[in-house]
C-alpha atoms as a PDB file:
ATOM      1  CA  UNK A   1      18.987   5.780  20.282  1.00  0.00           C
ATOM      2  CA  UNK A   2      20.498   8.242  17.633  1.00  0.00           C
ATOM      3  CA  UNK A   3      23.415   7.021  15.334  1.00  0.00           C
ATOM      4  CA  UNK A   4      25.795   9.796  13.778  1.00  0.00           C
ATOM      5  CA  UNK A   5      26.335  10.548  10.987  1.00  0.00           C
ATOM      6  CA  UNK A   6      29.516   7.942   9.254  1.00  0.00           C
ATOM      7  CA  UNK A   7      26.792   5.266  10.632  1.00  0.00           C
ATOM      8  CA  UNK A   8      23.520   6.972   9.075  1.00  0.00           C
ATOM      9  CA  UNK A   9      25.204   7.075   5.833  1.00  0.00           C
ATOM     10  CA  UNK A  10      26.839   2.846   6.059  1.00  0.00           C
ATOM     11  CA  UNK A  11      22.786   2.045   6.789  1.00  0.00           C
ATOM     12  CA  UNK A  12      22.104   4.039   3.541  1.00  0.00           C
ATOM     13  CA  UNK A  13      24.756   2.287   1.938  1.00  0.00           C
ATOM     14  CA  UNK A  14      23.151  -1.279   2.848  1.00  0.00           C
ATOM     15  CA  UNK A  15      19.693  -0.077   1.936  1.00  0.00           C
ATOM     16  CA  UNK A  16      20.916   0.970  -1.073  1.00  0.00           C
ATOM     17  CA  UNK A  17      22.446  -2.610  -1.887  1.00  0.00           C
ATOM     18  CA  UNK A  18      19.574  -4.305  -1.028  1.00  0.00           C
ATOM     19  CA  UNK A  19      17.300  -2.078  -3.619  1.00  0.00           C
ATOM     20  CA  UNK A  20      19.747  -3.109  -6.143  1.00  0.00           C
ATOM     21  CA  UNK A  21      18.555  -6.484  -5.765  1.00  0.00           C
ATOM     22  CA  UNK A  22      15.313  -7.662  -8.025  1.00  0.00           C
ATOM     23  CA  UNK A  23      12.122  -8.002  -5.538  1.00  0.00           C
ATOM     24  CA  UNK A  24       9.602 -10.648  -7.554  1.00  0.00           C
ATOM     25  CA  UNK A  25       7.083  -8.795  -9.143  1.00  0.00           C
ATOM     26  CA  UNK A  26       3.858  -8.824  -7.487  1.00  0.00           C
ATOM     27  CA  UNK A  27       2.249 -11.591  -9.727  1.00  0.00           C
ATOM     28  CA  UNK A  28      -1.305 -11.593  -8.572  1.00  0.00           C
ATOM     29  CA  UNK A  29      -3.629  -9.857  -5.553  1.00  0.00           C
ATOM     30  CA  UNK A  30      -5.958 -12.510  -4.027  1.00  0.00           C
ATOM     31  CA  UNK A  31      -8.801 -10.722  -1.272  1.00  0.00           C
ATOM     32  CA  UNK A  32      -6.013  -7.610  -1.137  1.00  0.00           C
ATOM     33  CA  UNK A  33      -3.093 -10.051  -0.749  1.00  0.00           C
ATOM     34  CA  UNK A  34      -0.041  -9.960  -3.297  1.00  0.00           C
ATOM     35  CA  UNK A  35       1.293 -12.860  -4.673  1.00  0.00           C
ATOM     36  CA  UNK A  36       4.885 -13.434  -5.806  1.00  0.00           C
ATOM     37  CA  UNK A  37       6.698 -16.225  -8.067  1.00  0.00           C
ATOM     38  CA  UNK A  38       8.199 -18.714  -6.301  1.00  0.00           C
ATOM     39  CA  UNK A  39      11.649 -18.789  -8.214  1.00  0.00           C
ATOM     40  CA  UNK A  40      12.254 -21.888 -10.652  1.00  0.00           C
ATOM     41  CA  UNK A  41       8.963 -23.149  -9.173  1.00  0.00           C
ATOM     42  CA  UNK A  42       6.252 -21.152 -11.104  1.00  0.00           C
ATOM     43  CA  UNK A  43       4.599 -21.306  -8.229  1.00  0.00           C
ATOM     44  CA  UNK A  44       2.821 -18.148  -6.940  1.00  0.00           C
ATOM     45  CA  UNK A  45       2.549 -17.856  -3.169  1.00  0.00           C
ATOM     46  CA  UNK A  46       1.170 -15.086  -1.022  1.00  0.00           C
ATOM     47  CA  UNK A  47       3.343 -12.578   0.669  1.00  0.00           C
ATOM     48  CA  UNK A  48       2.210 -13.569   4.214  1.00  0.00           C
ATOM     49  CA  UNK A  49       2.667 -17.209   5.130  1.00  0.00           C
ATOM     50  CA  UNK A  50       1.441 -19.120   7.897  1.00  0.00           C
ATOM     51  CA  UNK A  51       4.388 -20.489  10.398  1.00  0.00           C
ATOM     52  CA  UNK A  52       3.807 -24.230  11.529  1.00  0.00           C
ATOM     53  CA  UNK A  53       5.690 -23.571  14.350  1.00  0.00           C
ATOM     54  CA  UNK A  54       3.474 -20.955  16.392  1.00  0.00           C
ATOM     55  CA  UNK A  55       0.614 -22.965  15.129  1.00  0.00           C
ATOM     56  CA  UNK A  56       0.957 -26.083  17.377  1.00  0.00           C
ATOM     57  CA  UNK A  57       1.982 -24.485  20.623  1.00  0.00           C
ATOM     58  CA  UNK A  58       0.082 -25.750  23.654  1.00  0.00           C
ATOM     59  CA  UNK A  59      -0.812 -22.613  24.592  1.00  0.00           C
ATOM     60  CA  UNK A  60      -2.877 -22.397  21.397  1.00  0.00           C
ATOM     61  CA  UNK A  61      -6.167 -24.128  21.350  1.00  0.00           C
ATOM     62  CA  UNK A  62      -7.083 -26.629  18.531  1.00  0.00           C
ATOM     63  CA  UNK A  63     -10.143 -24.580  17.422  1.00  0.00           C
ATOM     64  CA  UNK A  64      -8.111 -21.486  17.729  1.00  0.00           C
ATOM     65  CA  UNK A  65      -5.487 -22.690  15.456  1.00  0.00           C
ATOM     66  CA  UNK A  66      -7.638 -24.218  13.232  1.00  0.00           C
ATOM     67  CA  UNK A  67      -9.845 -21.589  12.788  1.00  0.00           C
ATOM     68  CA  UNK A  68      -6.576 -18.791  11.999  1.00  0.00           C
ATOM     69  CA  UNK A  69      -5.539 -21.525   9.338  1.00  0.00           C
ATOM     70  CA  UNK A  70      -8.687 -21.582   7.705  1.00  0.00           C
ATOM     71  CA  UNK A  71      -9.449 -18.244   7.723  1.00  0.00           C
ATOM     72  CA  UNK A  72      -6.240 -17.321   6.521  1.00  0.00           C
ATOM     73  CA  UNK A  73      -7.186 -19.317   3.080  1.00  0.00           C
ATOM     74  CA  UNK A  74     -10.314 -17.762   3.282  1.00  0.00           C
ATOM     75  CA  UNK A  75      -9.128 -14.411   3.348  1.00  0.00           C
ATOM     76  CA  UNK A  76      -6.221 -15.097   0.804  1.00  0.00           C
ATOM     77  CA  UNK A  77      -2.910 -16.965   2.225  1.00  0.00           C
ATOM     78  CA  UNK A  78      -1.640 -19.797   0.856  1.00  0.00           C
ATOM     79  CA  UNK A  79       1.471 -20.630   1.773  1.00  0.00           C
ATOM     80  CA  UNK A  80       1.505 -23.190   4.741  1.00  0.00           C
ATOM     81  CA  UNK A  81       4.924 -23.767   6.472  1.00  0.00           C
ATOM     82  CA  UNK A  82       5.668 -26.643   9.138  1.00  0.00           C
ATOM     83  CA  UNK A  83       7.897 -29.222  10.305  1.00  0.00           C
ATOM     84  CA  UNK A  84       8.522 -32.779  11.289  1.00  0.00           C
ATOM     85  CA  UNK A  85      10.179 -31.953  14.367  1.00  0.00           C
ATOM     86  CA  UNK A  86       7.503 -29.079  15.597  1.00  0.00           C
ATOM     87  CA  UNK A  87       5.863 -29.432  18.755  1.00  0.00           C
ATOM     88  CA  UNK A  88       6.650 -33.344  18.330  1.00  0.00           C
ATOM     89  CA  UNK A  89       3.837 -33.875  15.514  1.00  0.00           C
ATOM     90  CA  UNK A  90       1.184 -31.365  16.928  1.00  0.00           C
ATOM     91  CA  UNK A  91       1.877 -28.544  14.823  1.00  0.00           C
ATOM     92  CA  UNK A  92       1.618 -30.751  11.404  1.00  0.00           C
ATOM     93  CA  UNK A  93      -1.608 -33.191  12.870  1.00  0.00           C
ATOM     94  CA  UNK A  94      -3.342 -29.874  13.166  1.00  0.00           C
ATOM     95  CA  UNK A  95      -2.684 -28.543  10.387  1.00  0.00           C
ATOM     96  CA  UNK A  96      -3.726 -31.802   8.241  1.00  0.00           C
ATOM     97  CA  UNK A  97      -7.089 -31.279  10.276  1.00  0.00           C
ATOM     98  CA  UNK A  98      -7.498 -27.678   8.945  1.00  0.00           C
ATOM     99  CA  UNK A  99      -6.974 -28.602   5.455  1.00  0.00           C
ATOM    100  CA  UNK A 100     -10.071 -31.026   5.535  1.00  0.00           C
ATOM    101  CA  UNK A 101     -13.013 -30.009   3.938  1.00  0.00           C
ATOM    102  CA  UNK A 102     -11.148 -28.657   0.652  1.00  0.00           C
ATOM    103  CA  UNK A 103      -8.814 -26.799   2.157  1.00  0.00           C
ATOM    104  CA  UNK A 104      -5.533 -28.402   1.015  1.00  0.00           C
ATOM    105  CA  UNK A 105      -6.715 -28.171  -2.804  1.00  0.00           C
ATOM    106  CA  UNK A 106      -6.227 -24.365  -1.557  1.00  0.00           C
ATOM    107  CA  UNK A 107      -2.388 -24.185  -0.420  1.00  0.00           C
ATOM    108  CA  UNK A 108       1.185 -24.189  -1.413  1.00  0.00           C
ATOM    109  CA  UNK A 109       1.713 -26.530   1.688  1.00  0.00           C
ATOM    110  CA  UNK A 110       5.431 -27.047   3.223  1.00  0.00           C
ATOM    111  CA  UNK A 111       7.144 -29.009   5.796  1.00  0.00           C
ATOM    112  CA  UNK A 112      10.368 -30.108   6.688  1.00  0.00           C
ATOM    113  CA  UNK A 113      12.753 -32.948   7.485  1.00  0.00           C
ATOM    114  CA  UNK A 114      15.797 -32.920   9.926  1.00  0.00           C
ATOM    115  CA  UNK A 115      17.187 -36.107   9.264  1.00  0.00           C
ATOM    116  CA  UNK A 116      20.173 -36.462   7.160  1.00  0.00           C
ATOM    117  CA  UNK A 117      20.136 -40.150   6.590  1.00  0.00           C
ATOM    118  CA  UNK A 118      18.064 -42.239   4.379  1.00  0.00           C
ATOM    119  CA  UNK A 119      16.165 -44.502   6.422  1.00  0.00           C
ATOM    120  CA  UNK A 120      15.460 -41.751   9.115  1.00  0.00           C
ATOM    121  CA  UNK A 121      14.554 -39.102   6.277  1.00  0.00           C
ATOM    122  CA  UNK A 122      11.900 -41.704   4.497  1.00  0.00           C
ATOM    123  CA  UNK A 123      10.551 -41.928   8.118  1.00  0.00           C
ATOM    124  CA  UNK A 124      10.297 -38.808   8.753  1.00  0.00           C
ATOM    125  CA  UNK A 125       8.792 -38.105   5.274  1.00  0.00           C
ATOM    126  CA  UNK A 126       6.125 -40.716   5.446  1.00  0.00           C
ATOM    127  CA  UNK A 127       5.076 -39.532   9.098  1.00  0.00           C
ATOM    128  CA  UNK A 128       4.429 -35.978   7.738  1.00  0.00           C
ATOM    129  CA  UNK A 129       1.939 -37.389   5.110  1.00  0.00           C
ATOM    130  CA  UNK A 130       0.142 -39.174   7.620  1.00  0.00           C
ATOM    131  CA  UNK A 131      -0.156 -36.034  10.033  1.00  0.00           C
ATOM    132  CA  UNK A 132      -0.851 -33.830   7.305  1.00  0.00           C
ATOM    133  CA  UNK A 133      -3.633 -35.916   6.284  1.00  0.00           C
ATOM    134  CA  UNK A 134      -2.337 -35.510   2.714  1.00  0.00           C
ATOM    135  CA  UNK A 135      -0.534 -37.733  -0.525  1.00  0.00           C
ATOM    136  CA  UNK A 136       1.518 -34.977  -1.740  1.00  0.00           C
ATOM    137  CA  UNK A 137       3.685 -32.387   0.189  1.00  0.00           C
ATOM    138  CA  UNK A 138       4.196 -29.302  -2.372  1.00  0.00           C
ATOM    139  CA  UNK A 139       7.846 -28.649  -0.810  1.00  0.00           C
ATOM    140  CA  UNK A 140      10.008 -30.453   0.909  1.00  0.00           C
ATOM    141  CA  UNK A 141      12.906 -29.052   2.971  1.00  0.00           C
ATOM    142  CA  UNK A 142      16.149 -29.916   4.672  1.00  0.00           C
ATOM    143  CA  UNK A 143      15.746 -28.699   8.031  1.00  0.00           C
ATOM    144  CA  UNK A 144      18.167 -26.357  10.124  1.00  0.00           C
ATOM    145  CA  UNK A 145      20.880 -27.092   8.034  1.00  0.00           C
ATOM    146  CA  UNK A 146      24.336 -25.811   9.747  1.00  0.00           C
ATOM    147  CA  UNK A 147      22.850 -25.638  13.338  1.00  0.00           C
ATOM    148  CA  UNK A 148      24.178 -28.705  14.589  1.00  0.00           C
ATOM    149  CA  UNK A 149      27.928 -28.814  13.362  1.00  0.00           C
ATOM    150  CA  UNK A 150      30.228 -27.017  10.403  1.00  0.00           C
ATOM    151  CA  UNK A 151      29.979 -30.427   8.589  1.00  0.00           C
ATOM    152  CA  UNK A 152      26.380 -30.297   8.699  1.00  0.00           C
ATOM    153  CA  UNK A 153      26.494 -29.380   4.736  1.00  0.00           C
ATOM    154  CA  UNK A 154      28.483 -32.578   3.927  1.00  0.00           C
ATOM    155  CA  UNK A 155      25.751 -34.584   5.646  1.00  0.00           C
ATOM    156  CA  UNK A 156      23.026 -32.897   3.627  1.00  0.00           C
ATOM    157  CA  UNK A 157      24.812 -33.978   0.372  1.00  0.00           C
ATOM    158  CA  UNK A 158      26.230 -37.240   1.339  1.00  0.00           C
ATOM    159  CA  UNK A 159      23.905 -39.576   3.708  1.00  0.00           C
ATOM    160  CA  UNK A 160      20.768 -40.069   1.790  1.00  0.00           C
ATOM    161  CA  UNK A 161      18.533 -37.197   2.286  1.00  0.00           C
ATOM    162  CA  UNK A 162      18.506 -35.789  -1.112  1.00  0.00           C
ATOM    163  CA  UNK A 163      18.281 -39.725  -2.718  1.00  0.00           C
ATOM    164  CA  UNK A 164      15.086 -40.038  -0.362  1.00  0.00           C
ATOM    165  CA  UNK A 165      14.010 -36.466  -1.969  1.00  0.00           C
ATOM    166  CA  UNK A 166      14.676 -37.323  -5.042  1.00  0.00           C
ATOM    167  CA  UNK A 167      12.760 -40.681  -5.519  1.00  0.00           C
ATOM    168  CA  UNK A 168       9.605 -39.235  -3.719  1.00  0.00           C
ATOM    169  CA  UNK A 169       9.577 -36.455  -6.638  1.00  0.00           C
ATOM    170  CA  UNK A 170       9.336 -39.749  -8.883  1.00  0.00           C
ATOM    171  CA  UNK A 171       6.509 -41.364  -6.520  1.00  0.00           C
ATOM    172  CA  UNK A 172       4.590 -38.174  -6.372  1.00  0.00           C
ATOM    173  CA  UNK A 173       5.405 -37.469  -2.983  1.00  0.00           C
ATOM    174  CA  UNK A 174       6.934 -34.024  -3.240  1.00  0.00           C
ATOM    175  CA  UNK A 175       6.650 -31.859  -5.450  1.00  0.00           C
ATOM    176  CA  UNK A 176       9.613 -29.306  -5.065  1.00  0.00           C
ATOM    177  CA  UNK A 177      12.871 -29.353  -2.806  1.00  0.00           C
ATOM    178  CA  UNK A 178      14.284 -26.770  -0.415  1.00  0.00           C
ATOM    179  CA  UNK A 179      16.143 -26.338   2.277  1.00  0.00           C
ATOM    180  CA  UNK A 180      16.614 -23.896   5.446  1.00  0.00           C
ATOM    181  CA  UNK A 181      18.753 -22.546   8.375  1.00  0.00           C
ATOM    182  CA  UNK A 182      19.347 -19.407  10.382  1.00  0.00           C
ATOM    183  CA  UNK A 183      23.046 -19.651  11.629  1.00  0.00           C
ATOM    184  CA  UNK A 184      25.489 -19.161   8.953  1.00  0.00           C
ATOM    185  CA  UNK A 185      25.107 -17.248   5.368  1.00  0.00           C
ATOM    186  CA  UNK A 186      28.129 -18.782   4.811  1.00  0.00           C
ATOM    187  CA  UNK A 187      26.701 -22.638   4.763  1.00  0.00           C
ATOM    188  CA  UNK A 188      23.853 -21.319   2.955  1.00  0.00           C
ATOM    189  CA  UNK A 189      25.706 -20.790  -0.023  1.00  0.00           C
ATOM    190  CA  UNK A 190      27.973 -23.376   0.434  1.00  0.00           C
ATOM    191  CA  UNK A 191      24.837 -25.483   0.186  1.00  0.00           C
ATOM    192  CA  UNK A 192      23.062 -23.386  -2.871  1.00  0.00           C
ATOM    193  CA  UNK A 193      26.342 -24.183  -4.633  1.00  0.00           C
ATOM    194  CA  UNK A 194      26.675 -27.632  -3.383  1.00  0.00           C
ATOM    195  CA  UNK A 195      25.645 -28.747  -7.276  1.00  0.00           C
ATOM    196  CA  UNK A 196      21.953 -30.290  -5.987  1.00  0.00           C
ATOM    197  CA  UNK A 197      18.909 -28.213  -7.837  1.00  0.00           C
ATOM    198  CA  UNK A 198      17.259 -26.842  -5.016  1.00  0.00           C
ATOM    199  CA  UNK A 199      14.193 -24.754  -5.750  1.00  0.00           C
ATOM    200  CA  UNK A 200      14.032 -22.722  -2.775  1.00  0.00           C
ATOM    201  CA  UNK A 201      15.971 -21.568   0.006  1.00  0.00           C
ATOM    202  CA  UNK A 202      14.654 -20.368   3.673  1.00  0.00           C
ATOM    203  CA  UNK A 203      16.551 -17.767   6.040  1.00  0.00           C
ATOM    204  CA  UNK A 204      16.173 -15.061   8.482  1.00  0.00           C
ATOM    205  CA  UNK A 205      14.871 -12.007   6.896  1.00  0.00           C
ATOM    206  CA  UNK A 206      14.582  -9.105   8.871  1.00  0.00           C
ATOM    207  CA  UNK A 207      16.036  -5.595  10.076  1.00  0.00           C
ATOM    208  CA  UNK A 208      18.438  -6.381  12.282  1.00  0.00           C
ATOM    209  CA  UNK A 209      20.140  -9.379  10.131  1.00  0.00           C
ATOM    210  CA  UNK A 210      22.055  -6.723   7.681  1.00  0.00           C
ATOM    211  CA  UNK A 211      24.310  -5.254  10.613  1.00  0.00           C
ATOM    212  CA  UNK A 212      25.833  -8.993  10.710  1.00  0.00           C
ATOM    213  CA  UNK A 213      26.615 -12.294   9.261  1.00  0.00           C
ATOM    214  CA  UNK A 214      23.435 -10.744   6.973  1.00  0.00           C
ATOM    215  CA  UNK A 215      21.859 -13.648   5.310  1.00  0.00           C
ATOM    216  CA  UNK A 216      20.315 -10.856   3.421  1.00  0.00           C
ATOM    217  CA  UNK A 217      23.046  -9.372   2.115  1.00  0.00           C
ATOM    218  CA  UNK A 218      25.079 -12.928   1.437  1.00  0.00           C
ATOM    219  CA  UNK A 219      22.728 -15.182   0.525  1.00  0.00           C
ATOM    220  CA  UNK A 220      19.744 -13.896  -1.715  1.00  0.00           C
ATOM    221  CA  UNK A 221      21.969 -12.651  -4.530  1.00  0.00           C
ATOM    222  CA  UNK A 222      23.341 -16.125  -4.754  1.00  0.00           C
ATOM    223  CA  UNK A 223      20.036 -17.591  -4.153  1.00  0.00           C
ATOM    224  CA  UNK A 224      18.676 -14.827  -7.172  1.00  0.00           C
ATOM    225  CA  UNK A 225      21.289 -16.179  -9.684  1.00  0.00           C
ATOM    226  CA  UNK A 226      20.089 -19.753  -9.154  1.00  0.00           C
ATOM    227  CA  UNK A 227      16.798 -18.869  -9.462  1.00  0.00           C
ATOM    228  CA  UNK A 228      16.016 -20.269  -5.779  1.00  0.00           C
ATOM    229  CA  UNK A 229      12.180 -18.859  -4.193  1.00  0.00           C
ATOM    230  CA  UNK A 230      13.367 -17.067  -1.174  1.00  0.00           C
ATOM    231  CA  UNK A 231      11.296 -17.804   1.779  1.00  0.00           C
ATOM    232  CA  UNK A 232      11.779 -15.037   4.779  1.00  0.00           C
ATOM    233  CA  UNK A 233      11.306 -16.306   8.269  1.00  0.00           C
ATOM    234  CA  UNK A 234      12.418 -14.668  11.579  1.00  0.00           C
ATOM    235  CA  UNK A 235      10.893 -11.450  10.790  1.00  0.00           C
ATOM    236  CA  UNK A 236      10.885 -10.631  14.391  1.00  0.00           C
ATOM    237  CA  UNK A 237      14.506 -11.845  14.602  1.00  0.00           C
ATOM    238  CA  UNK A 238      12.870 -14.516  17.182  1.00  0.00           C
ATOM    239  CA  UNK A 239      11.816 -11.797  19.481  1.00  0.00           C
ATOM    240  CA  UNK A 240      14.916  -9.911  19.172  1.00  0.00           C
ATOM    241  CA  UNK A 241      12.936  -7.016  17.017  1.00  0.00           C
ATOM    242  CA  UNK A 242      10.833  -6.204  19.638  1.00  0.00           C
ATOM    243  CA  UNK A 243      13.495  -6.328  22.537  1.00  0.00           C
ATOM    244  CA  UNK A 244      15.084  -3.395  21.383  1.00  0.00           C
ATOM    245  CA  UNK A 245      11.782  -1.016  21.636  1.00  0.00           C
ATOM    246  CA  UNK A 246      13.536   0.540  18.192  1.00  0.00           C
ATOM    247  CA  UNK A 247      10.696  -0.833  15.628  1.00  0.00           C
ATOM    248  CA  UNK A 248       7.127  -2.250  16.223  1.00  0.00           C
ATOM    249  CA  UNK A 249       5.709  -5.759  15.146  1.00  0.00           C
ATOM    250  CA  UNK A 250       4.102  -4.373  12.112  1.00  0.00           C
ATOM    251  CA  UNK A 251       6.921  -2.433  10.505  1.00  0.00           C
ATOM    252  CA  UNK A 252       8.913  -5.367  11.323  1.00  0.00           C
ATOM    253  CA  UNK A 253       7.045  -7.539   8.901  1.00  0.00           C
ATOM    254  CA  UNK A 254       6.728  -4.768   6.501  1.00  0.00           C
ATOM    255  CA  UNK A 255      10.673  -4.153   6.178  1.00  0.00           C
ATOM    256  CA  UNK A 256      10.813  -8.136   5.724  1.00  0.00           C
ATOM    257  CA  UNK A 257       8.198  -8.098   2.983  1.00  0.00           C
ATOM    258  CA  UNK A 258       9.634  -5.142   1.153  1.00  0.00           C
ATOM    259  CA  UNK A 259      12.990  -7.442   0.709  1.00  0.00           C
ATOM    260  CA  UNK A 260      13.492  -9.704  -2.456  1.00  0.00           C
ATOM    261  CA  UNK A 261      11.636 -12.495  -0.857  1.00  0.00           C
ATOM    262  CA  UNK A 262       8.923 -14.335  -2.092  1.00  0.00           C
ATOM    263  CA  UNK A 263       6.944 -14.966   0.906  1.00  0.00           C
ATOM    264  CA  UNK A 264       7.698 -14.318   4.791  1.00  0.00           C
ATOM    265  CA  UNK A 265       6.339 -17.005   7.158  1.00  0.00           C
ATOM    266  CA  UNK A 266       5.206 -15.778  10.270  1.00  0.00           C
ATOM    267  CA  UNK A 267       4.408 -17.401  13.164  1.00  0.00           C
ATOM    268  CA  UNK A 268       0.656 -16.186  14.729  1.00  0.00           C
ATOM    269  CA  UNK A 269       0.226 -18.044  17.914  1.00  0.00           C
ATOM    270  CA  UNK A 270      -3.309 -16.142  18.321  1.00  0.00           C
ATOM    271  CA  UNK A 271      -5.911 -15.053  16.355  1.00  0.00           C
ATOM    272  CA  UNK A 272      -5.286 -11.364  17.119  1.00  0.00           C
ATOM    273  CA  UNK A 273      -2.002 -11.612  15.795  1.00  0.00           C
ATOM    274  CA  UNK A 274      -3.050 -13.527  12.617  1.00  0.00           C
ATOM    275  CA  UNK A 275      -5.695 -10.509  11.934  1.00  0.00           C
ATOM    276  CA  UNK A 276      -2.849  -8.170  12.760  1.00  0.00           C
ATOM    277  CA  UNK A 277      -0.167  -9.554   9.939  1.00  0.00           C
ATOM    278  CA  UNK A 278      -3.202  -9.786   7.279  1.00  0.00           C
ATOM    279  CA  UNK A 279      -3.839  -6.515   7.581  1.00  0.00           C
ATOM    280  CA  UNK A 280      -0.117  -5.643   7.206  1.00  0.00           C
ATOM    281  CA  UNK A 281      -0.391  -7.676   3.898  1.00  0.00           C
ATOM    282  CA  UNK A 282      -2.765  -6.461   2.579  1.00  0.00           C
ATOM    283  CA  UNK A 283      -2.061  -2.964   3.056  1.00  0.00           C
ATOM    284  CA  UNK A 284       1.456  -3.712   1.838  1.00  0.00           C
ATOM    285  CA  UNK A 285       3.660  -1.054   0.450  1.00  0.00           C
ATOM    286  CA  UNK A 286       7.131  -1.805  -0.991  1.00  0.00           C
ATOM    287  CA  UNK A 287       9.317   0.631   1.538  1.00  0.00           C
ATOM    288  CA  UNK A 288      11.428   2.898  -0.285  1.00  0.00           C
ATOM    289  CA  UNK A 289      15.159   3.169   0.284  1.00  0.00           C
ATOM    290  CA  UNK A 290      14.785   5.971   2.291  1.00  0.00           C
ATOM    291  CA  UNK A 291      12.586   3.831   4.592  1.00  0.00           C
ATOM    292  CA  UNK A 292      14.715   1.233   4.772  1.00  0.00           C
ATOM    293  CA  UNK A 293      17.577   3.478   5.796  1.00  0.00           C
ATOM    294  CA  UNK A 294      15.481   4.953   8.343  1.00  0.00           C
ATOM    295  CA  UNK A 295      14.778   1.715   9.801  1.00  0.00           C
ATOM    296  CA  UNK A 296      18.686   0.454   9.747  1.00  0.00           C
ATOM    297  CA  UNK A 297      19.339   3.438  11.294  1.00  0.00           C
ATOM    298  CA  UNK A 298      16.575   2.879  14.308  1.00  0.00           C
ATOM    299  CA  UNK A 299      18.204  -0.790  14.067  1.00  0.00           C
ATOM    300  CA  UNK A 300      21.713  -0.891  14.188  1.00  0.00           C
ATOM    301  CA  UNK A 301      23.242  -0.010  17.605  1.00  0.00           C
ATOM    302  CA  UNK A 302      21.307  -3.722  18.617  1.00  0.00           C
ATOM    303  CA  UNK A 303      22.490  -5.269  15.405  1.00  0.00           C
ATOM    304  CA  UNK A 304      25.940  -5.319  15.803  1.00  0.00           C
ATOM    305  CA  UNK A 305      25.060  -7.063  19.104  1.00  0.00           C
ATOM    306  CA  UNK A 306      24.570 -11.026  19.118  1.00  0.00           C
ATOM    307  CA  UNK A 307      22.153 -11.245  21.869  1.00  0.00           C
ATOM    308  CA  UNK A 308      19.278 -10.179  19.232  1.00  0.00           C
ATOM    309  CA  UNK A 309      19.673 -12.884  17.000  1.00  0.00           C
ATOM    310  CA  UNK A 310      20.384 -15.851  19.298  1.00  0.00           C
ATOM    311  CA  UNK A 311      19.831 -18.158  16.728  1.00  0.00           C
ATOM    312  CA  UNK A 312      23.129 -17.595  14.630  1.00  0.00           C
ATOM    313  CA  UNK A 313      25.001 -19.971  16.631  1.00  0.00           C
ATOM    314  CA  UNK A 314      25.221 -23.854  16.200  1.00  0.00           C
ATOM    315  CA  UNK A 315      23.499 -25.650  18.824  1.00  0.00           C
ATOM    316  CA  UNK A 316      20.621 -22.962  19.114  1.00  0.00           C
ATOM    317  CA  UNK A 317      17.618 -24.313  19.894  1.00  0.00           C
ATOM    318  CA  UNK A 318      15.969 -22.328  17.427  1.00  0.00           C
ATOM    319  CA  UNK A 319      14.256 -24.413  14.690  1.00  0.00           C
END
């Protein structure tokens, strides 16, 4: 699907603004994978994370799962993403068995609450541990925030979640504190400048997010000024990427990297599409604004359309 000209030249325009923006500098290559800081962290994480969603679907055997998390340490990734909520435990309980045998000495590891309130939140927290196997969660992050109800962002900052944060950075617990969401930019910086010192933020990244309510274009330049590590998720906009037959699965999660992220988490729910994201990784090239353009271009007559990002409305059950 061609777009003329006035349209070709607004894509430039957005490519253009997202250039403008500071991508981390590549701070180390690990087995051909680039690392980037992790904002206020220090922390350096690879590009390519693993999604703790995909991870614990049924359809995905135990010893296949296991054996794409460990090999993706082996061969370089370690940034580990998952959730209380996922797969109702599955997805972290595998995960803690895949970091046996030294493995969790080797990742950045992550998981998630969706409670707001304190009592729930320490639950929550303390069953994570115990799935995980583990004494220590690196980051910590306030789940879905803004899916459930516009208030959502009061409840973040005013029924316990962040005290129960907070005092497990004293105990040792956590380490550092995000949060994440996919429905509105808008919240997102709401939250950001909420006054709470987040260290990272999470949000869809990908090519079809910059034609509207662009978390892209609204949120990681306010996330850049607070010094917040941008994690990318969604690079296939839940599917919606490959429903439009306009870009493949590979310069999908190439267009997402190339953006002022610090790592994109991708969910690999089989082994062939683990080995087919490392070797977009590792043959990562920062696209070009030209690229980009081209790619907005290819993008934006499904865009503009809601159907292809699903998960910008409250109530979806996207996680």
């Amino acid at each position: 699907m061609q777009v003329g000209r006035r349209e070709f030249l607004r894509c430039a325009a957005l490519a253009a603004a997202t250039a403008a923006l500071p991508v981390p500098a590549t701070a180390k290559i690990v087995n051909g994978i680039p690392y980037r800081g992790l904002g206020r962290t220090h922390e350096d994480v690879s590009l390519l994370g693993v999604g703790g969603s995909h991870i614990g679907n049924k359809e995905l055997s135990d010893g296949e799962a296991i054996k794409i998390m460990r090999t993706a340490v082996d061969e370089g990734i370690n940034f580990f993403d998952n959730a209380w909520e996922y797969n109702g435990g599955r997805s972290e309980e595998r995960m803690g068995r895949a970091l046996q045998d030294g493995y969790r000495e080797k990742v950045f590891l992550m998981t998630k609450v969706i409670a707001r309130d304190a009592e729930n939140a320490r639950k929550q927290l303390e069953a994570s541990l115990r799935r995980l196997s583990v004494d220590h969660i690196d980051l910590w992050q306030v789940h879905s925030v803004g899916t459930f109800e516009p208030g959502d962002k009061d409840k973040v900052y005013s029924k316990g979640v962040l005290d129960v944060a907070m005092k497990a950075k004293d105990e040792g617990k956590v380490r550092y504190v995000g949060f994440s969401g996919h429905v509105s930019p808008e919240i997102h910086v709401a939250v950001i400048e909420g006054g709470f010192e987040w260290d990272t933020v999470q949000m869809p990244v990908n090519c079809l997010d910059p034609h509207r309510a662009s978390f892209v274009k609204t949120v990681i330049p306010v996330a850049q000024q607070y010094n917040l590590g941008v994690i990318g998720m969604k690079s296939l906009a839940g599917g919606g990427v490959l429903k439009t037959g306009a870009v493949n699965a590979q310069e999908a999660l190439l267009y997402a990297m190339s953006m002022p992220v610090s790592v994109v988490v991708s969910g690999m729910n089989s082994y062939a599409k683990f080995e087919q994201n490392l070797a977009v990784a590792r043959s990562f090239r920062q696209l070009d604004a030209s690229e980009v353009t081209a790619l907005l271009a290819r993008t934006k007559p499904f865009g503009e359309k809601p159907q292809y990002e699903s998960y910008k409305q409250k109530g979806s059950s996207h996680r």
